[in-house]
Protein backbone atom coordinates (compact mmCIF):
# COMPACT_ATOMS: atom_id res chain seq x y z
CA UNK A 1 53.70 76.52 244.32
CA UNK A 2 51.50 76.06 247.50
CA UNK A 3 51.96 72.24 247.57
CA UNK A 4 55.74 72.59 246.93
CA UNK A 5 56.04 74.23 249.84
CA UNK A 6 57.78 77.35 248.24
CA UNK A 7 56.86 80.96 248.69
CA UNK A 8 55.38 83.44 246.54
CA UNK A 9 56.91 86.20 245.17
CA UNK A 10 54.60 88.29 248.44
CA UNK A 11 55.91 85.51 250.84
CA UNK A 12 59.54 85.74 249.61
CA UNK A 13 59.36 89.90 250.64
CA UNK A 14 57.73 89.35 253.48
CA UNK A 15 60.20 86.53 255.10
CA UNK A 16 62.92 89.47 254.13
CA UNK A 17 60.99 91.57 256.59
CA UNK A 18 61.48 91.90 260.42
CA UNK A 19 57.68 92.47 261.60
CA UNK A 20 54.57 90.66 261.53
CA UNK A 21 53.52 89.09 258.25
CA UNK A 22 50.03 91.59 258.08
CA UNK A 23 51.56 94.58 258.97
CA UNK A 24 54.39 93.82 256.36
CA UNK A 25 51.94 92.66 253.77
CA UNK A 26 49.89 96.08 254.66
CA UNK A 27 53.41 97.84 254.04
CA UNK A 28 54.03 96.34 250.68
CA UNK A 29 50.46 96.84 249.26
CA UNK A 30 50.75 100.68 250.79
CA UNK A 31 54.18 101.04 248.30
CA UNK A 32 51.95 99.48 245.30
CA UNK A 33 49.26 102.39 246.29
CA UNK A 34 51.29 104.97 246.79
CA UNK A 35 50.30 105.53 250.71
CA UNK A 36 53.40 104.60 252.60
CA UNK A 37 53.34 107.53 254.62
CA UNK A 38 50.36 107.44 256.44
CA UNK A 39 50.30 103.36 256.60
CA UNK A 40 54.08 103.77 258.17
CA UNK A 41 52.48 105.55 260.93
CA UNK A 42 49.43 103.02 260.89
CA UNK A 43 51.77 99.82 260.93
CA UNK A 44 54.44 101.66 263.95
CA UNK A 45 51.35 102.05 265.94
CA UNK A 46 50.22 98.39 265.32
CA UNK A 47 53.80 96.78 265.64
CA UNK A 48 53.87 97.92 269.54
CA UNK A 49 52.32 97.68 272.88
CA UNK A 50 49.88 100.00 273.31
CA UNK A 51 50.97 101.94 276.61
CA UNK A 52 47.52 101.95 278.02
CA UNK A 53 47.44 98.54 279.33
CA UNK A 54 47.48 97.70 282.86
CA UNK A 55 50.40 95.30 283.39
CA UNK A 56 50.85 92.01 284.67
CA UNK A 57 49.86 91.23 288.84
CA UNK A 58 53.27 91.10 289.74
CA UNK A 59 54.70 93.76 287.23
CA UNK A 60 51.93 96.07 288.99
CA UNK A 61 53.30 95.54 293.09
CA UNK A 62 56.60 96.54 291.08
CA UNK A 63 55.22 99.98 289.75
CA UNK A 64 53.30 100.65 292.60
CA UNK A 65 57.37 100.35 294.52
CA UNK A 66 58.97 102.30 292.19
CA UNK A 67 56.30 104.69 292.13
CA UNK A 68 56.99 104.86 296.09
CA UNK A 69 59.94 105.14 295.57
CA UNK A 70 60.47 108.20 293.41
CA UNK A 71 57.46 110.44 294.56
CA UNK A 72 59.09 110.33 297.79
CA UNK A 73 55.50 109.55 299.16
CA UNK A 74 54.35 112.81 298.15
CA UNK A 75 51.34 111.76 296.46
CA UNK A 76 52.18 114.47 293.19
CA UNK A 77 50.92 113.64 289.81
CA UNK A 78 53.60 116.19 288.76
């Protein structure tokens, strides 16, 4: 029970699990509807950074460097 302070029989699965508790509960409920494939690719894309961020101040001087660094100063987007 709640007050007990034990888990469910969805909380006991989900402390089995290795991610986030809503994209495992989203996992689970996608096996009870018969959608795991396409909410596999949902929850991948929602357990990671997305790539389009901008990163940190100081993470940025160090990609601007090691963008010198390897384009040679050439100024190629190739």
């Amino acid at each position: 029970d709640a007050e007990g302070g034990e888990l469910t029989a969805l909380g006991t699965h989900l402390a089995q699990l290795p991610i986030h508790p809503c994209i495992g509960k989203m996992i689970i409920l996608a096996t009870v509807f018969d959608v795991l494939d396409p909410v596999l690719t949902v929850a991948c894309c929602l357990a990671h950074r997305t790539p389009f961020v901008l990163p940190m101040p100081h993470q940025q001087q160090a990609a601007l460097k090691s963008r010198q660094l390897f384009s040679s100063n050439t100024f190629s987007d190739h």
